[in-house]
Protein backbone atom coordinates (compact mmCIF):
# COMPACT_ATOMS: atom_id res chain seq x y z
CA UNK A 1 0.00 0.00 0.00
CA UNK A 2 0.91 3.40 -1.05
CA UNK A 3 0.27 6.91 0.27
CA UNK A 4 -1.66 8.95 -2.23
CA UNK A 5 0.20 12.29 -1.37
CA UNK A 6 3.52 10.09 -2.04
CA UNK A 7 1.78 9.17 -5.44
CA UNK A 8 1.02 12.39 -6.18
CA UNK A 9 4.23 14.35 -5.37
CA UNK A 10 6.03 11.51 -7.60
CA UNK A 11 3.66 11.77 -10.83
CA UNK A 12 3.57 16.09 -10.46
CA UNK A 13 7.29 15.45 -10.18
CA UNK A 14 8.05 13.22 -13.09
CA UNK A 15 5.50 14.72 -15.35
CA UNK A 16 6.82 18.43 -14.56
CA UNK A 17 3.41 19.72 -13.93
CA UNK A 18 4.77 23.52 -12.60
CA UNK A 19 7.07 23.44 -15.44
CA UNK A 20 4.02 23.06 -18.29
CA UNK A 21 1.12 25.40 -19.16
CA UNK A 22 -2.37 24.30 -20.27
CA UNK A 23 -5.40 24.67 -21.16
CA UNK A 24 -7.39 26.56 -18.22
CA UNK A 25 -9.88 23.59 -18.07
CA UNK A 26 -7.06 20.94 -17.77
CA UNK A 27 -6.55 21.45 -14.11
CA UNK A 28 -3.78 19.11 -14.21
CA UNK A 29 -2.40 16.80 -10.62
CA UNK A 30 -5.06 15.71 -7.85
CA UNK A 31 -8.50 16.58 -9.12
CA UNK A 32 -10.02 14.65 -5.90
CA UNK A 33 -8.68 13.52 -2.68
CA UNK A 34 -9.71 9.85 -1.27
CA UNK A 35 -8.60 8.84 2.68
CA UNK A 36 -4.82 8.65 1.73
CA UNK A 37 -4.68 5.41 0.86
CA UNK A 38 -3.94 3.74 -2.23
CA UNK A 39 -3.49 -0.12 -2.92
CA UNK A 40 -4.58 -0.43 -6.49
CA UNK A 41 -3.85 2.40 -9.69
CA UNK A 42 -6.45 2.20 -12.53
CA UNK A 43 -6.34 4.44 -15.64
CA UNK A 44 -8.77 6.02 -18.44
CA UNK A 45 -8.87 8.71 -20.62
CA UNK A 46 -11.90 10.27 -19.44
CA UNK A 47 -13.48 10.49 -16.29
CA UNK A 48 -17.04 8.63 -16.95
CA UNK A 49 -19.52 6.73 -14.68
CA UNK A 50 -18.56 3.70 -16.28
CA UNK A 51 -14.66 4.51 -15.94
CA UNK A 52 -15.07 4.75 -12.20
CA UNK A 53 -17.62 1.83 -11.90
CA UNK A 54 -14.56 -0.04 -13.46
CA UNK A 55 -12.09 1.00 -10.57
CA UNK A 56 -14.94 0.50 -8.12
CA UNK A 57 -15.21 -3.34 -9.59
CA UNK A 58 -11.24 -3.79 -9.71
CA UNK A 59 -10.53 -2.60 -6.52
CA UNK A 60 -8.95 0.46 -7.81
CA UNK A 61 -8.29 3.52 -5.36
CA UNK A 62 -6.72 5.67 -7.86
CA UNK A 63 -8.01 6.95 -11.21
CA UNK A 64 -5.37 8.57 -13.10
CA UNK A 65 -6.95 10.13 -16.19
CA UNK A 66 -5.98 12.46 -19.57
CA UNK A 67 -8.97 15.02 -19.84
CA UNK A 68 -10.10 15.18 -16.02
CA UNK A 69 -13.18 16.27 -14.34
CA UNK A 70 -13.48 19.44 -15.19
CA UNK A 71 -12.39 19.75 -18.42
CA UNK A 72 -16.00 20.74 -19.88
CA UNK A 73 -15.34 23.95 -17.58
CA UNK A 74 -16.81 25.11 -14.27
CA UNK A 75 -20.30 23.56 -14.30
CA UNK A 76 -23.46 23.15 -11.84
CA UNK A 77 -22.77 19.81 -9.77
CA UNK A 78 -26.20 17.91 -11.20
CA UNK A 79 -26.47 15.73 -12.73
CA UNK A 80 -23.61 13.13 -14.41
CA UNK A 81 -21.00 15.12 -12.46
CA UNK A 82 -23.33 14.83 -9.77
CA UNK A 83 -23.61 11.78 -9.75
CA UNK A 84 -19.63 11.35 -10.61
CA UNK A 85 -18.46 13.10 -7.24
CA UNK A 86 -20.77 10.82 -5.35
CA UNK A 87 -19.97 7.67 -6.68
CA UNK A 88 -16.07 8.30 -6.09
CA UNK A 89 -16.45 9.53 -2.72
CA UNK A 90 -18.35 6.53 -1.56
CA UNK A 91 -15.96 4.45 -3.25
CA UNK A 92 -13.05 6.28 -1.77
CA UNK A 93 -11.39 7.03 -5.02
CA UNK A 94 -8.76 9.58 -5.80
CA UNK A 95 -8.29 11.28 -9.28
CA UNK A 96 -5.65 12.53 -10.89
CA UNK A 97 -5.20 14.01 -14.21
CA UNK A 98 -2.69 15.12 -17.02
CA UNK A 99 -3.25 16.45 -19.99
CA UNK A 100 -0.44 18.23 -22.06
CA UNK A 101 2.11 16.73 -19.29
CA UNK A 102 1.80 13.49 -20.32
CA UNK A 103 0.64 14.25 -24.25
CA UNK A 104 4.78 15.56 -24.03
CA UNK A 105 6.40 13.60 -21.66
CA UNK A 106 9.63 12.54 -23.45
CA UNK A 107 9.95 8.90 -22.12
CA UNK A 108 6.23 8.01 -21.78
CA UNK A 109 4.09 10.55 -23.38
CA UNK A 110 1.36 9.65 -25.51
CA UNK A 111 3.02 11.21 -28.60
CA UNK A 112 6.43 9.79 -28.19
CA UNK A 113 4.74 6.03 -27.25
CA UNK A 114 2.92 6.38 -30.65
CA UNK A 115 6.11 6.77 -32.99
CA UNK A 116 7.17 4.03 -31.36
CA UNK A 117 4.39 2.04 -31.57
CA UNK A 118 4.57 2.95 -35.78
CA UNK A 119 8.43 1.29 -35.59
CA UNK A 120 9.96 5.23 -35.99
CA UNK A 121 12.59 5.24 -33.44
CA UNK A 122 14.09 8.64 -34.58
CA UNK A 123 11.40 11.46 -34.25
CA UNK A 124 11.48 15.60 -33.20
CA UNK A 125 8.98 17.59 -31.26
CA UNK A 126 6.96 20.36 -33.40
CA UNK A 127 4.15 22.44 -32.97
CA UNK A 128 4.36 24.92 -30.18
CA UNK A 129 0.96 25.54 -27.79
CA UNK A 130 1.29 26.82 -24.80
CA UNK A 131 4.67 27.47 -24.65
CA UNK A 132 6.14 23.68 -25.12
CA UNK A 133 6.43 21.77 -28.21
CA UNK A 134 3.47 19.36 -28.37
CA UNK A 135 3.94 17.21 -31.37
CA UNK A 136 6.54 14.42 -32.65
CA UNK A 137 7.78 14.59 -36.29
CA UNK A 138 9.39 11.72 -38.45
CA UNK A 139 10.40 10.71 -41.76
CA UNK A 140 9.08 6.58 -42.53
CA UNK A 141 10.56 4.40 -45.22
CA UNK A 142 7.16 2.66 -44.94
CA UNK A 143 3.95 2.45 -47.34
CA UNK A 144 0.83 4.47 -45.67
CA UNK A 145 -1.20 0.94 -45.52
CA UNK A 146 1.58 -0.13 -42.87
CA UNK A 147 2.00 2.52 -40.96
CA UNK A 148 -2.16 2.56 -40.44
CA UNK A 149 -2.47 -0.85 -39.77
CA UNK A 150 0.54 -0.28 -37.15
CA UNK A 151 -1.59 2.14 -35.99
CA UNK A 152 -4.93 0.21 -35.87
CA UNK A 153 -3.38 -2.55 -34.08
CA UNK A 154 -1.61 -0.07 -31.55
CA UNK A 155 -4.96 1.97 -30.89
CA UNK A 156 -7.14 -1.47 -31.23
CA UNK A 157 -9.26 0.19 -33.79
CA UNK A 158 -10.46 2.19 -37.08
CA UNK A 159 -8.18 5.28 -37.89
């Protein structure tokens, strides 16, 4: 068993979350607090009833997520996101999120994981937001049927 605070400190750390800017919305790190305690770490890309219905099922005290919360913006708490809030404070489950952290993050970001993923070992970041460079670049000796179906299989589905 972890501490969540630990778990936190560690992921703001690694994922340089006071060194990157975002979007207003992404209100990247701990969206939601649970008792401290953490024993199992379950992942999505969106927080969703049925994402944290998942963690409640699996045991799962920590949801660590891409587009958090409150990425739709400040909202009334009815509905869904009523509903949301209760159903992870019942089940005593933490949230974290990163957005353009992790869609950067040089060793396990979602944009450097992909070019791997398509067999391109040797790729450069491009296209500045927000002050960092969001994007990976790369030149493929490869026909475009390959490098889709590379993708397909990678993403488990259409592109």
């Amino acid at each position: 068993m972890a501490a969540l605070n630990e778990i936190v400190s560690y992921c703001d750390s690694y994922l340089r979350l006071g060194e990157i800017q975002d979007y207003e919305n992404a209100l990247n790190g701990l969206q939601l607090e649970n008792s401290g305690k953490v024993r199992k770490i379950a992942a999505a890309v969106d927080v969703s009833s049925r994402a944290l219905q998942e963690c409640a099922k699996c045991g799962a005290d920590l949801l660590i997520v891409h587009h958090g919360m409150f990425w739709p913006g400040l909202r009334p708490v009815t509905k869904a996101l009523r509903r949301q809030l209760k159903f992870a404070f019942e089940s005593d489950l933490a949230i974290y999120s990163a957005h353009l952290p992790l869609d950067l993050h040089p060793e396990i970001g979602n944009n450097v994981l992909l070019m791997h993923a398509l067999g391109v070992e040797e790729s450069e970041p491009f296209f500045e937001e927000k002050g960092s460079l969001l994007g990976r670049r790369a030149s493929a000796d490869v026909a475009l049927s390959e490098l889709v179906a590379r993708l397909e299989k990678t993403v488990a589905g259409p592109v």
